[in-house]
C-alpha atoms as a PDB file:
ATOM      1  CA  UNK A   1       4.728 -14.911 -37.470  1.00  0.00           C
ATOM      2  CA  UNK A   2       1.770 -17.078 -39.241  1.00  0.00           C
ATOM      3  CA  UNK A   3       1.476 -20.690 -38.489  1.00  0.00           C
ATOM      4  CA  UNK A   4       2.452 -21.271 -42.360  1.00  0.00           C
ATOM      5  CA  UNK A   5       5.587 -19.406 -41.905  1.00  0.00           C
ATOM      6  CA  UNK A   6       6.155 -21.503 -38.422  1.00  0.00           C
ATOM      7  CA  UNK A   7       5.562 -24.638 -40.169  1.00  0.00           C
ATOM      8  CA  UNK A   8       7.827 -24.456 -43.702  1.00  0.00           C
ATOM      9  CA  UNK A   9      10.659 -22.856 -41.350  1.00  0.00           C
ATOM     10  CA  UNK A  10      10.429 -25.995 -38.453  1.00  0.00           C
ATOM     11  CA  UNK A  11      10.273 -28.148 -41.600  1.00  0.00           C
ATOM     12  CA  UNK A  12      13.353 -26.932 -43.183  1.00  0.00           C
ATOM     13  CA  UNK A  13      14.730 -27.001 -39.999  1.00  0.00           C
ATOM     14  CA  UNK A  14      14.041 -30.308 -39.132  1.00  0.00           C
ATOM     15  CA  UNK A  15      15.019 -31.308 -42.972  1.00  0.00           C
ATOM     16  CA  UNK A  16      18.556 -29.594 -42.434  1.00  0.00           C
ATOM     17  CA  UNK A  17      19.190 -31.107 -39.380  1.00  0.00           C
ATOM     18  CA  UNK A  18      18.427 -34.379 -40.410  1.00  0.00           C
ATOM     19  CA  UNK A  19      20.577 -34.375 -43.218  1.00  0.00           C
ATOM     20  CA  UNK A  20      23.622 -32.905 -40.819  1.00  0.00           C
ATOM     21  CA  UNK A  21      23.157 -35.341 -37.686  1.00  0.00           C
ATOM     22  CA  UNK A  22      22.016 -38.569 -39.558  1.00  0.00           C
ATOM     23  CA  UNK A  23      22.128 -38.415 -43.277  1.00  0.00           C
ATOM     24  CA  UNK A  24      18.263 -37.887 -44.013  1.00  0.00           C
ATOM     25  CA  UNK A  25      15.293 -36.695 -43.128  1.00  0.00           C
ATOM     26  CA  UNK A  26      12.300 -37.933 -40.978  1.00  0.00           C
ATOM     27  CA  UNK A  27       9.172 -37.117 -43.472  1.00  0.00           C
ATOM     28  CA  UNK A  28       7.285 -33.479 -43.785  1.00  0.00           C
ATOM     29  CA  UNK A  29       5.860 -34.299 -39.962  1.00  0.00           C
ATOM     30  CA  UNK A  30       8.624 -35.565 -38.542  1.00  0.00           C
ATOM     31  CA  UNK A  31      11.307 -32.930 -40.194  1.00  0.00           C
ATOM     32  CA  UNK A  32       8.330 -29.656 -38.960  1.00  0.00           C
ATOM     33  CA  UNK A  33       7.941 -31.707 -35.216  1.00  0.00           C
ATOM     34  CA  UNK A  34      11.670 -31.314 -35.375  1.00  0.00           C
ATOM     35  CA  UNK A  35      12.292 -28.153 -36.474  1.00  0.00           C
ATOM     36  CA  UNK A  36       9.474 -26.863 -34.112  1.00  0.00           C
ATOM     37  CA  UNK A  37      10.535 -28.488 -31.357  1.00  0.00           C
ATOM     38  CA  UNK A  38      13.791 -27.451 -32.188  1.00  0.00           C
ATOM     39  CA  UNK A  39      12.983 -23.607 -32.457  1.00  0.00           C
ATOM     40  CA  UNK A  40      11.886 -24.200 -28.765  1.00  0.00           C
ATOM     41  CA  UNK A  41      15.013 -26.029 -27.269  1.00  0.00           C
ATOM     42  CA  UNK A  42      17.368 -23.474 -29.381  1.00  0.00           C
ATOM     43  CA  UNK A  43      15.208 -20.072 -28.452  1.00  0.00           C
ATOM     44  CA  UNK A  44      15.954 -20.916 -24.765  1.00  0.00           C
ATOM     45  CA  UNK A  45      19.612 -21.823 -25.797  1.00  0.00           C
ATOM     46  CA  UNK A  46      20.278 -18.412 -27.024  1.00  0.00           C
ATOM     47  CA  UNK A  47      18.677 -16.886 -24.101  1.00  0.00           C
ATOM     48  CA  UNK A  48      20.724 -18.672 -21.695  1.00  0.00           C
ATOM     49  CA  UNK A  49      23.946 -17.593 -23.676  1.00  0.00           C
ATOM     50  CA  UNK A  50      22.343 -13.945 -23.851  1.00  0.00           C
ATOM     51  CA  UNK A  51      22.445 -14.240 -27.343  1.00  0.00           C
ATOM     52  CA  UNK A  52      19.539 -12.545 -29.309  1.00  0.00           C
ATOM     53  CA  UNK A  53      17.524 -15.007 -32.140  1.00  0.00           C
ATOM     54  CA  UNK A  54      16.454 -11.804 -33.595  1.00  0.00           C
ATOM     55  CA  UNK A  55      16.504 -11.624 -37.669  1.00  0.00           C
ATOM     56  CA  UNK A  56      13.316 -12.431 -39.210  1.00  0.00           C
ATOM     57  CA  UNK A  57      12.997 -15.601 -41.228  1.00  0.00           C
ATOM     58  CA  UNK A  58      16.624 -16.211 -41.291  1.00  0.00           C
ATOM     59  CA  UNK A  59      17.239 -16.101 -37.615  1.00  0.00           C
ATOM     60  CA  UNK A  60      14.328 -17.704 -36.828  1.00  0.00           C
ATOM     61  CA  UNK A  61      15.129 -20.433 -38.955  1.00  0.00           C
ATOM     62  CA  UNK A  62      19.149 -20.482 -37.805  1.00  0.00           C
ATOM     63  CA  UNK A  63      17.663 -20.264 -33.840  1.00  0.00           C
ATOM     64  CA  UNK A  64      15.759 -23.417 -35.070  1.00  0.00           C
ATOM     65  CA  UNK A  65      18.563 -25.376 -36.727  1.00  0.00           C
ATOM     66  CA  UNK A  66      20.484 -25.253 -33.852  1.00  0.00           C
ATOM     67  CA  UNK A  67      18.026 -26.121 -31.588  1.00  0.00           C
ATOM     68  CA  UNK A  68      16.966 -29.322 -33.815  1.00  0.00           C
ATOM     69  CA  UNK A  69      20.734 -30.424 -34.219  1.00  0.00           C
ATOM     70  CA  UNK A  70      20.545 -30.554 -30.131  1.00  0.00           C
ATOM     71  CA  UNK A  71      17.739 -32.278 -29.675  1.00  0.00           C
ATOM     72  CA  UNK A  72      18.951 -34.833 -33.038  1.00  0.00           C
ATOM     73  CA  UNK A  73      22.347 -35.573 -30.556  1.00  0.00           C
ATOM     74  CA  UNK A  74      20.217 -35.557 -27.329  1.00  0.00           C
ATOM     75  CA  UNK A  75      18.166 -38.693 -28.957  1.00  0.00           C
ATOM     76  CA  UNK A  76      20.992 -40.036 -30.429  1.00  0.00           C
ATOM     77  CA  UNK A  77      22.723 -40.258 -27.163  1.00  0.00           C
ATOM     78  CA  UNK A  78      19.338 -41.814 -25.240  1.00  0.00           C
ATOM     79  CA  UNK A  79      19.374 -44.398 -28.073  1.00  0.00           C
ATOM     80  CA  UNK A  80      22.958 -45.592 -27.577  1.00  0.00           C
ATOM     81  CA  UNK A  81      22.453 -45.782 -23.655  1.00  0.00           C
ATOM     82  CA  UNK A  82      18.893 -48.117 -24.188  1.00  0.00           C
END
């Protein structure tokens, strides 16, 4: 997968996550940070379910959603505990 593909999918990740765990988005950076970091966190969700993320752009970009929305209620918990 090409770095422009890996960037508009974490993006729209990111974007969609946003919009389901707070209302809005965090800017083109923050939404592809998101939605890359997310691809991460949910990729090794999957695995440890023994689930498979593979189904081109569309399960990339669901295996990426997912992991976003985690790591969206992971912060969100840290910032009601500080």
């Amino acid at each position: 997968m090409g770095i422009i593909l890996w960037l508009i999918i974490g993006g729209l990740a990111g974007w969609i996550a946003g919009k389901i765990m707070r209302g809005g988005g965090f800017g083109i950076v923050g939404n592809i940070v998101v939605g890359i970091v997310g691809a991460v966190i949910g990729g090794a969700l999957l695995s440890v379910l023994g689930l498979s993320s593979s189904g081109g752009i569309i399960g990339s970009l669901v295996t990426a959603l997912i992991g976003a929305v985690v790591l969206l209620w992971i912060v969100s918990l840290i910032k009601k505990k500080a």
